[in-house]
C-alpha atoms as a PDB file:
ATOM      1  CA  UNK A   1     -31.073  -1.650  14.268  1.00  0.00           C
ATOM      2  CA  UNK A   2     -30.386   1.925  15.191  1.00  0.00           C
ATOM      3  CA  UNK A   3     -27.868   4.009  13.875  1.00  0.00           C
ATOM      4  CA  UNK A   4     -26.982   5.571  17.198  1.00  0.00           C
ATOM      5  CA  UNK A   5     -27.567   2.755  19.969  1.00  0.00           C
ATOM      6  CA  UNK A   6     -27.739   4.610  23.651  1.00  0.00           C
ATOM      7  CA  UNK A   7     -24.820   2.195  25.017  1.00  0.00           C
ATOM      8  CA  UNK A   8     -22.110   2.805  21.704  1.00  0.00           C
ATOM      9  CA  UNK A   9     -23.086   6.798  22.218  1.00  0.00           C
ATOM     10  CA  UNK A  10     -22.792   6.222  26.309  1.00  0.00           C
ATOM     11  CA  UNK A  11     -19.491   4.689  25.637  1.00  0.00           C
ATOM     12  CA  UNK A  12     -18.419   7.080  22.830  1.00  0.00           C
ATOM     13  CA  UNK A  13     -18.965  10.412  24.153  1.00  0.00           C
ATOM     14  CA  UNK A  14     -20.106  10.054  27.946  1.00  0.00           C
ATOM     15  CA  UNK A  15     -23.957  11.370  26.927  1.00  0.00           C
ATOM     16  CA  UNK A  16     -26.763  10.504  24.874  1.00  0.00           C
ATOM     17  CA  UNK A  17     -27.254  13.542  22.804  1.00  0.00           C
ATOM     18  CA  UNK A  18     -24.091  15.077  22.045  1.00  0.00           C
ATOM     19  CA  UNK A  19     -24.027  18.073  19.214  1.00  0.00           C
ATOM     20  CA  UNK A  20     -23.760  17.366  15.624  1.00  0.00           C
ATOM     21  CA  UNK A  21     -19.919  19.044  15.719  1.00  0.00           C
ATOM     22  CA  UNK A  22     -18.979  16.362  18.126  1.00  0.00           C
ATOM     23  CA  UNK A  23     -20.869  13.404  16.264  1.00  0.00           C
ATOM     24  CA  UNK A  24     -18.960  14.853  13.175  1.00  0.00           C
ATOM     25  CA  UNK A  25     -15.431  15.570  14.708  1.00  0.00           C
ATOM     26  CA  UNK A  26     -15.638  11.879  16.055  1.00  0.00           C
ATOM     27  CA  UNK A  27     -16.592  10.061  13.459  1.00  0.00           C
ATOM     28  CA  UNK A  28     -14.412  12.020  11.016  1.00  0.00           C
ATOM     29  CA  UNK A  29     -11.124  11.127  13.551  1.00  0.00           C
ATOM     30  CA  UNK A  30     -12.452   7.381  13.147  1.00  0.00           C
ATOM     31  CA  UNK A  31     -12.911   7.953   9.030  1.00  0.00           C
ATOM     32  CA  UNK A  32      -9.019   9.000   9.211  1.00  0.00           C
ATOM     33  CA  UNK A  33      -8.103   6.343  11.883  1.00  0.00           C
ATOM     34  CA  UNK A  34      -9.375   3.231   9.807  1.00  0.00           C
ATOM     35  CA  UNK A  35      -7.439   4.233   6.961  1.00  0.00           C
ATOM     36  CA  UNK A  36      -5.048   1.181   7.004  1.00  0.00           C
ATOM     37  CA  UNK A  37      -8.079  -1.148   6.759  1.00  0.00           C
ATOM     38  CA  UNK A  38      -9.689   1.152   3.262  1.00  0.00           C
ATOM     39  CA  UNK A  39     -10.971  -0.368   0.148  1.00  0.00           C
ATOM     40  CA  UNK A  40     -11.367   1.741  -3.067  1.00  0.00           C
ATOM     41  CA  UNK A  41     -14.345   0.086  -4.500  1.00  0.00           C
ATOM     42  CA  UNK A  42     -15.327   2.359  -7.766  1.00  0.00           C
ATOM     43  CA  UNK A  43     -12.872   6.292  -8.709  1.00  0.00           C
ATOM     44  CA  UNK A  44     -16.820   7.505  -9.631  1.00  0.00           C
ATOM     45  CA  UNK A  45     -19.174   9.183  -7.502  1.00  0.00           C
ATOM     46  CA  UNK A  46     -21.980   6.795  -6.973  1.00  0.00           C
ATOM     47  CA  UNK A  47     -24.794   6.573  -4.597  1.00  0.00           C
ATOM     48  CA  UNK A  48     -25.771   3.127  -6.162  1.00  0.00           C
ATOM     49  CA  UNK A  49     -22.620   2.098  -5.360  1.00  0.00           C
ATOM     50  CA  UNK A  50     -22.043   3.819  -2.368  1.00  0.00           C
ATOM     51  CA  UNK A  51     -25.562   1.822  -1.399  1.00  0.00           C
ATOM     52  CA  UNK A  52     -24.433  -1.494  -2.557  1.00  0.00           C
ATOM     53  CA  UNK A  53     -21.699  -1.092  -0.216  1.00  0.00           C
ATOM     54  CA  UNK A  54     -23.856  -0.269   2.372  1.00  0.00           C
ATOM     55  CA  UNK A  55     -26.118  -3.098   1.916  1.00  0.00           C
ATOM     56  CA  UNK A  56     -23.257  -5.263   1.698  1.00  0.00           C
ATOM     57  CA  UNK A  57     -21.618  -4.342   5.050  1.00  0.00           C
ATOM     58  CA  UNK A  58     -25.366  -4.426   6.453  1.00  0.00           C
ATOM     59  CA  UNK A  59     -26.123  -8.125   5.216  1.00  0.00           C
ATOM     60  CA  UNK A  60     -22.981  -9.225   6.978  1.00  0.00           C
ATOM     61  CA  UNK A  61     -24.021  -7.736  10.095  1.00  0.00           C
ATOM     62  CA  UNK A  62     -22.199  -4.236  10.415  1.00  0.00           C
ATOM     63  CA  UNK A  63     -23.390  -0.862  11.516  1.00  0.00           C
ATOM     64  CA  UNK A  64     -22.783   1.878   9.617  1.00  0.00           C
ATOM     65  CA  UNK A  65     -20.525   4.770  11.371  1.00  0.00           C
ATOM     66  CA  UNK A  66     -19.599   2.142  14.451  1.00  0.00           C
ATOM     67  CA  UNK A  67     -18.089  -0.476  11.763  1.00  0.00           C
ATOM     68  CA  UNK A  68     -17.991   1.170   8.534  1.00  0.00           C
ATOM     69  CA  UNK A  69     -17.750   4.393   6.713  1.00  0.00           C
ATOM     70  CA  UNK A  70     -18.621   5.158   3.091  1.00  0.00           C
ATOM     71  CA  UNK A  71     -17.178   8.121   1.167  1.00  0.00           C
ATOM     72  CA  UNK A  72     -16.922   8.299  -2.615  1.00  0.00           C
ATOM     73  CA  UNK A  73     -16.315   4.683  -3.701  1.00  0.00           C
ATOM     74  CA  UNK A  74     -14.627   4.305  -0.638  1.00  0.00           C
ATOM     75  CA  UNK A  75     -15.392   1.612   2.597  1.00  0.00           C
ATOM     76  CA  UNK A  76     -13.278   2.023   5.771  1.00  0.00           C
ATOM     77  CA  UNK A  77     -13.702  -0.817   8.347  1.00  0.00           C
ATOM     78  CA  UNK A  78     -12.890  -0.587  12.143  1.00  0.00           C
ATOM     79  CA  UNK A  79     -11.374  -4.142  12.062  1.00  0.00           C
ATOM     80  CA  UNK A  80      -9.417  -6.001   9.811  1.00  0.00           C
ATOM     81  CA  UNK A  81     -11.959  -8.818   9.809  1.00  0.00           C
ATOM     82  CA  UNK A  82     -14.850  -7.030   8.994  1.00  0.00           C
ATOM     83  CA  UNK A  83     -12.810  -5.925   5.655  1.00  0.00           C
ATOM     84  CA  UNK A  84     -12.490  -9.615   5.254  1.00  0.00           C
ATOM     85  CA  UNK A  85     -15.808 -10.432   5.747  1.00  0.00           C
ATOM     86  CA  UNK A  86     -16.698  -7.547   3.212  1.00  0.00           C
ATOM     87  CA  UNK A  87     -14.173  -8.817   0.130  1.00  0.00           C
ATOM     88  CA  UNK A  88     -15.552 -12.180   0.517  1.00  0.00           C
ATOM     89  CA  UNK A  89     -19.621 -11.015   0.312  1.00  0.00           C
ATOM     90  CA  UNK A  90     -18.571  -8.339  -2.115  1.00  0.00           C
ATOM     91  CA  UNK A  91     -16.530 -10.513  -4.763  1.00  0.00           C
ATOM     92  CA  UNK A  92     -18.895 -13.480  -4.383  1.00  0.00           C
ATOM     93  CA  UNK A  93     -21.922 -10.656  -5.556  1.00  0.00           C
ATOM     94  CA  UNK A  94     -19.293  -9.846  -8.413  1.00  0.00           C
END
C-alpha cells in the first residue's frame, strides 16, 4: 500500500507532487482537526510503542497520515469508527 496514493494526493492538494511545506502544513491542520477522536496510549516517548500502534492501525486496514497520525504515545483517527476499530484490536492485544 503506498503512503501517498496518486488519487488521495489528486484529491488533497489538486497535484501529485506538492512541496514538503504543503504535505506538512496539511497534515499538521488534519493532526489538530482529529483531536476530538485522540487516544493517549503511553505519557513516554516510545518508538516501540509508537510502532505497535502503527501496526495496529495497519492490521485493521488504515493508512497512516490519510486515517491515522502518531505523535508521542498519541493516535489521532479521522473517524470515530476507526478509533473503535483501534480500542477493540488494541485491548484484545492487551
Amino acid at each position: 500500500m503506498e503512503l501517498f496514493p496518486d488519487d488521495e494526493m489528486l484529491e488533497a492538494f489538486g497535484i501529485l507532487t506538492p512541496s514538503l511545506s504543503e504535505r506538512n502544513a496539511y497534515f499538521f491542520d488534519k493532526w489538530m482537526e482529529w483531536r476530538p477522536l485522540r487516544m493517549k496510549i503511553q505519557q513516554v516517548k516510545s518508538k516501540k510503542i509508537e510502532n505497535n500502534i502503527k501496526d495496529t492501525c495497519k492490521a485493521i486496514g488504515l493508512r497512516e497520515f490519510w486515517d491515522f497520525q502518531v505523535r508521542q504515545g498519541e493516535v489521532r483517527f479521522a473517524q470515530s469508527d476507526y478509533m473503535a476499530l483501534f480500542r477493540i484490536k488494541w485491548d484484545s492485544n492487551g
